[in-house]
PDB file of N, CA and C in Angstrom:
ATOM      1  N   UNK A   1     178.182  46.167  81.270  1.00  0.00           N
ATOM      2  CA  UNK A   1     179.200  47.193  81.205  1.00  0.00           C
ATOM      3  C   UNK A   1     179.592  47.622  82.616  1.00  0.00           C
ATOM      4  N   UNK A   2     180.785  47.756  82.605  1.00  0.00           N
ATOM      5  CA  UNK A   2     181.134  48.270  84.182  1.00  0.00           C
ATOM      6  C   UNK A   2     181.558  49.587  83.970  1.00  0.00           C
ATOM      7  N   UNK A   3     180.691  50.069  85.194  1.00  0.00           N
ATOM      8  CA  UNK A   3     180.544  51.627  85.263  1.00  0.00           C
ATOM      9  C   UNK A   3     181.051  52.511  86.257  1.00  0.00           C
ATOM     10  N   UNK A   4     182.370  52.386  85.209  1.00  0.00           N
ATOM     11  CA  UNK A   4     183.738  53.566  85.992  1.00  0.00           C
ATOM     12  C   UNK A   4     184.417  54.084  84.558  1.00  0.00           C
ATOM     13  N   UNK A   5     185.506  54.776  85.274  1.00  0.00           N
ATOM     14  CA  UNK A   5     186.524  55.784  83.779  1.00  0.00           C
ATOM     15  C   UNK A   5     187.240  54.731  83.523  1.00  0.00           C
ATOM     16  N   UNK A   6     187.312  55.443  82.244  1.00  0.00           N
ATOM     17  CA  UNK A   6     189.218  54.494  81.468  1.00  0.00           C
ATOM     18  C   UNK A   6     189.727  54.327  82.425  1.00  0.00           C
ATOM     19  N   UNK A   7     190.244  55.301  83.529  1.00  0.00           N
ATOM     20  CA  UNK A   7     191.420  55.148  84.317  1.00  0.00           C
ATOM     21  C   UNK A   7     191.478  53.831  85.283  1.00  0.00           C
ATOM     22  N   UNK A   8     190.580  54.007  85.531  1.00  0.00           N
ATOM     23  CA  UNK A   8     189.891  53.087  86.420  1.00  0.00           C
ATOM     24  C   UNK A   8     189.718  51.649  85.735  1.00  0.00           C
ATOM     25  N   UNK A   9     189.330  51.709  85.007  1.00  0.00           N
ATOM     26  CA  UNK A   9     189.196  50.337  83.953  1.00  0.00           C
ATOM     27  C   UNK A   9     190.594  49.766  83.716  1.00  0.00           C
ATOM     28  N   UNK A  10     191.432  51.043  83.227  1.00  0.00           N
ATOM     29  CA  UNK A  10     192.879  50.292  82.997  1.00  0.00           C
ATOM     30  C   UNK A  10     193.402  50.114  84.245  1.00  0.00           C
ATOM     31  N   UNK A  11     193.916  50.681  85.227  1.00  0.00           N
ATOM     32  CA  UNK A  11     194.137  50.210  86.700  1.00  0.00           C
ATOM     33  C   UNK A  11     193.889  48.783  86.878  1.00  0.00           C
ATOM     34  N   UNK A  12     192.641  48.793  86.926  1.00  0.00           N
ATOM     35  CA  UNK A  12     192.034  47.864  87.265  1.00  0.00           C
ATOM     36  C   UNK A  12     192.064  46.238  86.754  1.00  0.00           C
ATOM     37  N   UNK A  13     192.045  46.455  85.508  1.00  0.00           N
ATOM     38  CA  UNK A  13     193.176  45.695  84.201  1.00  0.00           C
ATOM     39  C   UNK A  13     194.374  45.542  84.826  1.00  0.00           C
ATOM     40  N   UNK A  14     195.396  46.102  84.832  1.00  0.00           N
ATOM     41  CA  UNK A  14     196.569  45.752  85.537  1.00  0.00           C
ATOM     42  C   UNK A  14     196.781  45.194  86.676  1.00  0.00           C
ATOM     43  N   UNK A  15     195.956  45.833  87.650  1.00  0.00           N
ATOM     44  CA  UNK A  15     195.625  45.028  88.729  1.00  0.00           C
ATOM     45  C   UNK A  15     195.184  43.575  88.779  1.00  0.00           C
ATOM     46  N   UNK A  16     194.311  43.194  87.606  1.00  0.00           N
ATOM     47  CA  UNK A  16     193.927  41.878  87.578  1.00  0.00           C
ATOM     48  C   UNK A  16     195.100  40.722  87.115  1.00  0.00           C
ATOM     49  N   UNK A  17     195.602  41.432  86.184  1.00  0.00           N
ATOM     50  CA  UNK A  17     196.721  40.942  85.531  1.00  0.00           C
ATOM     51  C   UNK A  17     197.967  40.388  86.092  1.00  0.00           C
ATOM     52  N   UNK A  18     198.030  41.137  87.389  1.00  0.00           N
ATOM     53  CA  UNK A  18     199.012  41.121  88.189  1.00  0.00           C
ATOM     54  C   UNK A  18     198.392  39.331  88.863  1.00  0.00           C
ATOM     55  N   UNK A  19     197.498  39.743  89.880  1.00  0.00           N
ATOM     56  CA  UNK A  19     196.412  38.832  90.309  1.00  0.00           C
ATOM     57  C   UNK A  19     196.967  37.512  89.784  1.00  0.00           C
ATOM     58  N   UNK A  20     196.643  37.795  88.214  1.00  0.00           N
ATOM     59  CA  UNK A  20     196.289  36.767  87.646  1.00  0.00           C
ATOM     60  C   UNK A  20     197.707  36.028  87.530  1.00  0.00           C
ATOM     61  N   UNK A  21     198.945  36.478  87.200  1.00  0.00           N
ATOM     62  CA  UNK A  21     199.932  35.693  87.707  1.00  0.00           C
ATOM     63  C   UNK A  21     200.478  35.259  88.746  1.00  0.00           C
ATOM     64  N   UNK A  22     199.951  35.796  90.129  1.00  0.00           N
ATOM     65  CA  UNK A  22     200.531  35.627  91.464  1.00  0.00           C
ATOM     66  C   UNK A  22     199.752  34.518  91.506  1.00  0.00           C
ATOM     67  N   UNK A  23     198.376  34.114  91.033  1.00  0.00           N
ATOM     68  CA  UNK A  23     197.611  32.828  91.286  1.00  0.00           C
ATOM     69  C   UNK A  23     198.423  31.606  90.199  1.00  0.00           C
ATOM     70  N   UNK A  24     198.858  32.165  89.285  1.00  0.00           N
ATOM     71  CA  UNK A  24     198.998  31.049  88.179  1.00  0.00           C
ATOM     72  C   UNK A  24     200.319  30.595  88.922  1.00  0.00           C
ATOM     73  N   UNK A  25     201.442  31.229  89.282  1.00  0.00           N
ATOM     74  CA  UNK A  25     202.685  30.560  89.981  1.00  0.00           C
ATOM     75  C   UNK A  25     202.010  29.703  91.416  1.00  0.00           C
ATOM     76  N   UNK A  26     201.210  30.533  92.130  1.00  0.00           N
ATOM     77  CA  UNK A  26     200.967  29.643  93.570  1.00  0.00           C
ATOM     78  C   UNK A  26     200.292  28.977  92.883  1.00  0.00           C
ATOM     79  N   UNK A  27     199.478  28.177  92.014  1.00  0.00           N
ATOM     80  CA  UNK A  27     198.663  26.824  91.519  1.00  0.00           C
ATOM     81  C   UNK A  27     200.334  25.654  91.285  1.00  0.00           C
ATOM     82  N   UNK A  28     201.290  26.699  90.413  1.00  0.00           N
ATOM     83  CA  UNK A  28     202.428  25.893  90.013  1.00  0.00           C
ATOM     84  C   UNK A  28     203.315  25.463  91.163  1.00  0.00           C
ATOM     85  N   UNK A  29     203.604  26.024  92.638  1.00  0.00           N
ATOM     86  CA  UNK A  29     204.103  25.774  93.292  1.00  0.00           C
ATOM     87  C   UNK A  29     203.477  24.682  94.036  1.00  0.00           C
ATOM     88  N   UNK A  30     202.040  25.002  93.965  1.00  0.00           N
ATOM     89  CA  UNK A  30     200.915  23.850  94.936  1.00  0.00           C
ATOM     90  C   UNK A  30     201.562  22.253  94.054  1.00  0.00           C
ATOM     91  N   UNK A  31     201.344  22.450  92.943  1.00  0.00           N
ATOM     92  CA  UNK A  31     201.408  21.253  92.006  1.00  0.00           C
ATOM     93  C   UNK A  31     202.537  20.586  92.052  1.00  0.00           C
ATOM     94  N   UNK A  32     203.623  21.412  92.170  1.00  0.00           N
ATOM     95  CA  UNK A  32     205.096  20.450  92.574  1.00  0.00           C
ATOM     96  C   UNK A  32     204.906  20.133  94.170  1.00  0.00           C
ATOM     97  N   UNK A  33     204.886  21.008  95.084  1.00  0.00           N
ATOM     98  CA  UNK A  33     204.729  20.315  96.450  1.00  0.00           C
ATOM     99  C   UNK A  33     203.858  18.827  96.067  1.00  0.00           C
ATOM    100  N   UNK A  34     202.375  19.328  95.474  1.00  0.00           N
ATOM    101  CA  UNK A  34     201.960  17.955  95.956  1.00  0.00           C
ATOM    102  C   UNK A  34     202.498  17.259  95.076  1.00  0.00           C
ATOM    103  N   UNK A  35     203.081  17.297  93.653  1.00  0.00           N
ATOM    104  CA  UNK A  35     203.593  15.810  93.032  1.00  0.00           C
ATOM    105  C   UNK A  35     204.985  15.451  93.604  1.00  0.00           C
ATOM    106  N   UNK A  36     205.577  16.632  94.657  1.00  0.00           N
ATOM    107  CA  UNK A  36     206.635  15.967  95.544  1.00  0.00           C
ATOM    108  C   UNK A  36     206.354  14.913  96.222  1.00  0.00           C
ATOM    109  N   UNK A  37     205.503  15.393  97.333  1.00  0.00           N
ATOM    110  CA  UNK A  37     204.691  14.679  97.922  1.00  0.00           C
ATOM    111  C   UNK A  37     203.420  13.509  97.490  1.00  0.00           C
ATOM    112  N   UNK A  38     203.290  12.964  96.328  1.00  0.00           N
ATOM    113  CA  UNK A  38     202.850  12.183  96.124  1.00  0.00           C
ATOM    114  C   UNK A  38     201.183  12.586  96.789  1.00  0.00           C
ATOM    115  N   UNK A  39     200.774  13.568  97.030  1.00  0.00           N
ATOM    116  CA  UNK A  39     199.046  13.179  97.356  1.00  0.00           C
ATOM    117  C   UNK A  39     198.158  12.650  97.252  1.00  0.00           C
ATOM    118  N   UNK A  40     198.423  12.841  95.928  1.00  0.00           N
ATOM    119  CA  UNK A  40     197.428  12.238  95.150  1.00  0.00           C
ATOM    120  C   UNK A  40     197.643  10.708  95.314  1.00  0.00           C
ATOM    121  N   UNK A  41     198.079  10.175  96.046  1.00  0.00           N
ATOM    122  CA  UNK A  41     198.607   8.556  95.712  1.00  0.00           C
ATOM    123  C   UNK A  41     197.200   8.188  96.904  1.00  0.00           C
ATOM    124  N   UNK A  42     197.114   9.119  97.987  1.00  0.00           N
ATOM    125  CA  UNK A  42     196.176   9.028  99.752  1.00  0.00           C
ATOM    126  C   UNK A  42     195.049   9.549  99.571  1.00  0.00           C
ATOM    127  N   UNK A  43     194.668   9.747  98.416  1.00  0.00           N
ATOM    128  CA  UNK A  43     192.953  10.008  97.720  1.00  0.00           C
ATOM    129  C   UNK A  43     192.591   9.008  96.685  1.00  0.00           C
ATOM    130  N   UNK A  44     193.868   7.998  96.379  1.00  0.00           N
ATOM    131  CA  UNK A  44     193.413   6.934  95.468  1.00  0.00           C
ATOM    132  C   UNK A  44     193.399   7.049  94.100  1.00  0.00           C
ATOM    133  N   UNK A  45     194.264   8.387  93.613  1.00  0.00           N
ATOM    134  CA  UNK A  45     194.896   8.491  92.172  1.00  0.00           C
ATOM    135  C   UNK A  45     196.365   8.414  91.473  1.00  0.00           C
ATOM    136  N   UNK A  46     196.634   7.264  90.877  1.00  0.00           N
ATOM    137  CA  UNK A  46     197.210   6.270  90.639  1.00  0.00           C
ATOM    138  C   UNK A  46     198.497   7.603  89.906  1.00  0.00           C
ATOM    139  N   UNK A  47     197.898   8.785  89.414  1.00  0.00           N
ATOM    140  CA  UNK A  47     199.038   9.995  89.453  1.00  0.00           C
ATOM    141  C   UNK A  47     198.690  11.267  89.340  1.00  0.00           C
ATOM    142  N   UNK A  48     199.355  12.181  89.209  1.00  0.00           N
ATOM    143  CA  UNK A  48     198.617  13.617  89.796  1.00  0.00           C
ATOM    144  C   UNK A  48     197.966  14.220  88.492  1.00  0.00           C
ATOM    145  N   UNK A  49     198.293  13.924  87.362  1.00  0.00           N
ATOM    146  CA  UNK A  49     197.258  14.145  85.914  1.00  0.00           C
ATOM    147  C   UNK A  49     196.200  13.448  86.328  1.00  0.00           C
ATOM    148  N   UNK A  50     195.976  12.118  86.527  1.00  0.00           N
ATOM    149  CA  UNK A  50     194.966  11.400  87.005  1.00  0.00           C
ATOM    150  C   UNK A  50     194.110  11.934  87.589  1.00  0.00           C
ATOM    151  N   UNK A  51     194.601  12.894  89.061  1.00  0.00           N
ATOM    152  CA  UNK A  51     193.875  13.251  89.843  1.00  0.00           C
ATOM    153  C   UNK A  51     193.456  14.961  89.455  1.00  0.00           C
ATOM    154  N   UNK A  52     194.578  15.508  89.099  1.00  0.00           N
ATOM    155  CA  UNK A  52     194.339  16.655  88.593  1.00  0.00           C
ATOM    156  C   UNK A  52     192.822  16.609  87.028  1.00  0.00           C
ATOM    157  N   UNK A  53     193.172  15.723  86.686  1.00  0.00           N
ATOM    158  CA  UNK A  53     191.463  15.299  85.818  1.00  0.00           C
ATOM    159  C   UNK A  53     190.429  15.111  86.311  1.00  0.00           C
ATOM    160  N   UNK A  54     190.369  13.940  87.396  1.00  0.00           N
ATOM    161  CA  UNK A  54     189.377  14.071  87.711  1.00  0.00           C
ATOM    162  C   UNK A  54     188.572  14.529  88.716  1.00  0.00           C
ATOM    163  N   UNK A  55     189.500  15.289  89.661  1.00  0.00           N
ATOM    164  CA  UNK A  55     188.841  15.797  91.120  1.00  0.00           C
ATOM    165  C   UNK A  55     188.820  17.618  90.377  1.00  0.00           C
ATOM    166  N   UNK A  56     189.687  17.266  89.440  1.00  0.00           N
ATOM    167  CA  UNK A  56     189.620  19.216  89.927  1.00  0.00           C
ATOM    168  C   UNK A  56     188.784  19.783  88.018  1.00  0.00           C
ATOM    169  N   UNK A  57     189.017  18.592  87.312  1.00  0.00           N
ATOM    170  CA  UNK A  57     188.160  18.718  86.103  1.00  0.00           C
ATOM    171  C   UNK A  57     189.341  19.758  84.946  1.00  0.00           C
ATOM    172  N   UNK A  58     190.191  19.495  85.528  1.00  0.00           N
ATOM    173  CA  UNK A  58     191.509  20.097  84.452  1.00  0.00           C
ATOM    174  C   UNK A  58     191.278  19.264  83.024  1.00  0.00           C
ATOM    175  N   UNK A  59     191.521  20.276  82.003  1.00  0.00           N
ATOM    176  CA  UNK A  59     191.448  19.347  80.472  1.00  0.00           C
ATOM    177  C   UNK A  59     192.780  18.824  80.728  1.00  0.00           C
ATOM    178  N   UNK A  60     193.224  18.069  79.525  1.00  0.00           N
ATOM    179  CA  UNK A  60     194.197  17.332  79.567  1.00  0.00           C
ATOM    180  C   UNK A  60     195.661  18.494  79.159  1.00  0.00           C
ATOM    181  N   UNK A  61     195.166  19.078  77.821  1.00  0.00           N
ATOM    182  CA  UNK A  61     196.078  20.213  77.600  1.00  0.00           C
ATOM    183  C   UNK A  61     196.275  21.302  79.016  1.00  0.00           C
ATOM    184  N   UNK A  62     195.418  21.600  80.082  1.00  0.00           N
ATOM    185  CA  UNK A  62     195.952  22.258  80.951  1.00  0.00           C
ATOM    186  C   UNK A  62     196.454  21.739  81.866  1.00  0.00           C
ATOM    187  N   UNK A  63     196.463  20.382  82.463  1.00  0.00           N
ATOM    188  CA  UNK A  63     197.232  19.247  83.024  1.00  0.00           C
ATOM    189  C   UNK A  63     198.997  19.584  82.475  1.00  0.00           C
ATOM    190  N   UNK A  64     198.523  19.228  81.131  1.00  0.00           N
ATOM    191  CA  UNK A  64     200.112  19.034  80.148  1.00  0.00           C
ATOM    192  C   UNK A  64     200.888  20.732  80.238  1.00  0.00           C
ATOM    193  N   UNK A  65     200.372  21.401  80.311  1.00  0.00           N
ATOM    194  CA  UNK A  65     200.885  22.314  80.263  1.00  0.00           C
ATOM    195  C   UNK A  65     201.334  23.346  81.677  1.00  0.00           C
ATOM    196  N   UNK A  66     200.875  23.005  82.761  1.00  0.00           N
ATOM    197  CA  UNK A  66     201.121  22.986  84.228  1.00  0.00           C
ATOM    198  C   UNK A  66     202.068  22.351  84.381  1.00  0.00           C
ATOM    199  N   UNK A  67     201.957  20.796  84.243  1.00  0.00           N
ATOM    200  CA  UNK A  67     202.965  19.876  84.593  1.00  0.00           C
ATOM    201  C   UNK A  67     204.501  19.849  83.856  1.00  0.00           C
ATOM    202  N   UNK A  68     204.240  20.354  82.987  1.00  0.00           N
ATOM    203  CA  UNK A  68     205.807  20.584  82.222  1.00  0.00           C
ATOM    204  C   UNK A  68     206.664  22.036  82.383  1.00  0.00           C
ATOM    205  N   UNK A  69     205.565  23.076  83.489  1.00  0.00           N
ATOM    206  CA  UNK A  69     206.187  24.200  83.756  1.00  0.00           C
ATOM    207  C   UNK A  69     206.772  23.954  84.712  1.00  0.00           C
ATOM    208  N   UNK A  70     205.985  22.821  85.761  1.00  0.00           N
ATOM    209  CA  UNK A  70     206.592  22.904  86.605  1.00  0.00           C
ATOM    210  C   UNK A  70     207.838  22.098  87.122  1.00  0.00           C
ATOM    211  N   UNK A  71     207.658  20.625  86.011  1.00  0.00           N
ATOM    212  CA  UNK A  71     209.212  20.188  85.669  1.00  0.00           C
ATOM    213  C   UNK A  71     210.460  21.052  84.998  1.00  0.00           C
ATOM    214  N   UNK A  72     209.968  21.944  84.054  1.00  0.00           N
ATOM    215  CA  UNK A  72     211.212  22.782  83.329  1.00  0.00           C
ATOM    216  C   UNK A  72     211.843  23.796  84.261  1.00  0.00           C
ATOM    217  N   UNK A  73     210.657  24.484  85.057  1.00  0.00           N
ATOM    218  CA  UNK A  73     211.007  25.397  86.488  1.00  0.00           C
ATOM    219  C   UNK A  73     212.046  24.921  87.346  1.00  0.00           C
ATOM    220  N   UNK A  74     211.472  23.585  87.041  1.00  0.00           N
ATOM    221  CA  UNK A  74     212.596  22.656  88.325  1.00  0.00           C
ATOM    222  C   UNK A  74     214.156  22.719  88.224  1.00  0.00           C
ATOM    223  N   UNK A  75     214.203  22.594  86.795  1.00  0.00           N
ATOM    224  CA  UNK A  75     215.789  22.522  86.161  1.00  0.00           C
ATOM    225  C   UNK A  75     216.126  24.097  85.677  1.00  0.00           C
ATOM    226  N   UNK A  76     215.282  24.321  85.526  1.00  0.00           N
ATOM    227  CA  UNK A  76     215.773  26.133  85.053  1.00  0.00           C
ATOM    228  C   UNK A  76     214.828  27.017  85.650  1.00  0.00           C
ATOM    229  N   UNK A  77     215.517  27.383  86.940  1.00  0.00           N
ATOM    230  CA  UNK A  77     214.835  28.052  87.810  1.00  0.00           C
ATOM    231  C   UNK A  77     214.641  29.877  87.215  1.00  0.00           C
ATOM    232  N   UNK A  78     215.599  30.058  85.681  1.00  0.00           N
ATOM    233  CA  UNK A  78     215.040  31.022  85.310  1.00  0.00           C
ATOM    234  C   UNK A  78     213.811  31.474  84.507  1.00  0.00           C
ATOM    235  N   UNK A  79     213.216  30.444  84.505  1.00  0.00           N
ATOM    236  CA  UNK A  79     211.535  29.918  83.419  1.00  0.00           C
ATOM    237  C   UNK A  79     211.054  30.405  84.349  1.00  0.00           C
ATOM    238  N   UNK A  80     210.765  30.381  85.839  1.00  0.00           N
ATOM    239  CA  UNK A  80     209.975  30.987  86.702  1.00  0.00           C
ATOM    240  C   UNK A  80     209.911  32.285  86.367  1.00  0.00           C
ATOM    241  N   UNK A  81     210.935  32.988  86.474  1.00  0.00           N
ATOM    242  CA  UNK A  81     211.386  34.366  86.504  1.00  0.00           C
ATOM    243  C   UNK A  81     210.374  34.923  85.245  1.00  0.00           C
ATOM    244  N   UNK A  82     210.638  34.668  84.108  1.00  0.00           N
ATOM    245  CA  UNK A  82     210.136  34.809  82.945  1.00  0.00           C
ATOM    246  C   UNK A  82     208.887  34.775  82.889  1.00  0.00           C
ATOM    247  N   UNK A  83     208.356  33.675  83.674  1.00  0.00           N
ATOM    248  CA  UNK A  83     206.627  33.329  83.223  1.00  0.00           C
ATOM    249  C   UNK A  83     206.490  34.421  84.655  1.00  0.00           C
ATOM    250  N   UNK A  84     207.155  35.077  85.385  1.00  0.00           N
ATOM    251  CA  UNK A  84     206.450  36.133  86.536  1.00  0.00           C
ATOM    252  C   UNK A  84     206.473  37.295  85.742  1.00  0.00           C
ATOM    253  N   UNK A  85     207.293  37.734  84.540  1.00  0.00           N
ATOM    254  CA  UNK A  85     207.671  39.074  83.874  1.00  0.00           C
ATOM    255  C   UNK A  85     206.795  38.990  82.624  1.00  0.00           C
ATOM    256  N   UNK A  86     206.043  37.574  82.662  1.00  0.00           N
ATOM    257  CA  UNK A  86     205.109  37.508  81.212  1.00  0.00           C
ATOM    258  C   UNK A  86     205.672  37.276  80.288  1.00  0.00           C
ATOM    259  N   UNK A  87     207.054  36.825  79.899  1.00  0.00           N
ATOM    260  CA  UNK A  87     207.891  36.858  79.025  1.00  0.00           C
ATOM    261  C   UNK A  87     208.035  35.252  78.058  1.00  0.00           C
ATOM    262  N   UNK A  88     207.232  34.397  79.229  1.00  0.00           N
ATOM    263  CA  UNK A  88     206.490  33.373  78.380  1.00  0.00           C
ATOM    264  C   UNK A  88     205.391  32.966  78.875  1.00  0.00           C
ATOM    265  N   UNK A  89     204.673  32.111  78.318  1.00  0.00           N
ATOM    266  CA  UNK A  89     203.455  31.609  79.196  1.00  0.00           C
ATOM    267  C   UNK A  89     203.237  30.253  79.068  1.00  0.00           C
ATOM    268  N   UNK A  90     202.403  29.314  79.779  1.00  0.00           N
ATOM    269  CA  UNK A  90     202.730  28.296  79.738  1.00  0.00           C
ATOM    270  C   UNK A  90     202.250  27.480  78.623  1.00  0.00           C
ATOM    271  N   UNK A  91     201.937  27.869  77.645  1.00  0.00           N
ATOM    272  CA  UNK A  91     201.511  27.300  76.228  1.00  0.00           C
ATOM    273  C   UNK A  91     202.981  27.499  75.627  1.00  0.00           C
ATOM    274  N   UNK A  92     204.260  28.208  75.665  1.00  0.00           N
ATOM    275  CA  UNK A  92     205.413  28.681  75.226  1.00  0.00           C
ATOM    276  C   UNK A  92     206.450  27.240  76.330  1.00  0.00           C
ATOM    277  N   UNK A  93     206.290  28.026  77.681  1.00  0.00           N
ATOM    278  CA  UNK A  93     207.042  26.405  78.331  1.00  0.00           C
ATOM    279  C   UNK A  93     207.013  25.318  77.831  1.00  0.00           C
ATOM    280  N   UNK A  94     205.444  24.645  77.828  1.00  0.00           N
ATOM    281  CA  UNK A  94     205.337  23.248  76.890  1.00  0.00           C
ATOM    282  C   UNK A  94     206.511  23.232  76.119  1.00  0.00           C
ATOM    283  N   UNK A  95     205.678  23.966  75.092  1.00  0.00           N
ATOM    284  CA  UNK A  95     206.935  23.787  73.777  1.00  0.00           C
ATOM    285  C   UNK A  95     208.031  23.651  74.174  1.00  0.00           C
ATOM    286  N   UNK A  96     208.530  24.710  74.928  1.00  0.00           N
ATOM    287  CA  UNK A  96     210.288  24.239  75.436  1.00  0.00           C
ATOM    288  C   UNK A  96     210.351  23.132  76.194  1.00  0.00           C
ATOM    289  N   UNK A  97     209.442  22.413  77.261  1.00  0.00           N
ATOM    290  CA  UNK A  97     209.710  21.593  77.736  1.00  0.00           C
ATOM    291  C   UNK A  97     210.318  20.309  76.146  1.00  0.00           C
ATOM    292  N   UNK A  98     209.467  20.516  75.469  1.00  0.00           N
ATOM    293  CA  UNK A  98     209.090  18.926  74.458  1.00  0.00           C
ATOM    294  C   UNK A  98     210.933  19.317  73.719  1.00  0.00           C
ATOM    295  N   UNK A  99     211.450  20.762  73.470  1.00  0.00           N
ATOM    296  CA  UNK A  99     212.685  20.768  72.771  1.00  0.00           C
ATOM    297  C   UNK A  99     213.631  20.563  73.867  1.00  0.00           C
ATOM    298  N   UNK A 100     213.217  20.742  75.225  1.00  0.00           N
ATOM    299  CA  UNK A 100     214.462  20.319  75.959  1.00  0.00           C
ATOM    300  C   UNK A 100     214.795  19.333  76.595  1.00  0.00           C
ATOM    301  N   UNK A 101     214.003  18.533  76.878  1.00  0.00           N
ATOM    302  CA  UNK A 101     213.884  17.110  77.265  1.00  0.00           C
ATOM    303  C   UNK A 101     213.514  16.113  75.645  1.00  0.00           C
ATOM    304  N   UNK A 102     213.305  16.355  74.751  1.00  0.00           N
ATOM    305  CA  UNK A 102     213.711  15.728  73.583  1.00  0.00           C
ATOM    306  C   UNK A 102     214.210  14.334  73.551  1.00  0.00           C
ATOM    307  N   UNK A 103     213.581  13.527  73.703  1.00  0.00           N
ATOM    308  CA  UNK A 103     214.063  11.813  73.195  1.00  0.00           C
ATOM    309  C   UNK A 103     213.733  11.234  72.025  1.00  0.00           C
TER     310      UNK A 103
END
């Protein structure tokens, strides 16, 4: 149990929350630089799911679901906006990625 007030607890909650999306966009920005940049090709992984599996131990669903935020971001730079206001998350992107790129 952590031993402070509500106030403090909820603060603190929000505070994390906040945190917790300023890290989830800079992971998404890291991930397009490097699949711009091909990195993963100069550590010897044949593609960045590849490498994102096995150096950093990502499941496959959080691979899939990174990687399609940060392709849909690409083309609709207002998905960023949204996943910063919480207004989707990236289990919600997926999905839109699979209805908007649709073959």
């Amino acid at each position: 149990m952590l031993n402070i007030s509500n106030a403090e607890l909820l603060n603190n909650f929000n505070r994390l929350i906040k945190q917790e999306t300023d890290v989830t966009m800079g992971i998404l920005d890291h991930i397009a630089e490097i699949e711009d940049r091909k990195l993963y090709l100069a550590e010897g992984y044949g593609s960045i799911y590849e490498w994102m599996e096995e150096k950093f131990n990502y499941s496959r669903g959080s691979i899939w679901r990174r990687l399609t935020s940060v392709h849909l971001m690409r083309d609709y730079p207002e998905v960023r906006e949204m996943l910063i206001a919480r207004e989707l998350n990236l289990t919600t992107v997926s999905v839109l990625h699979e209805v908007v790129y649709k073959e």
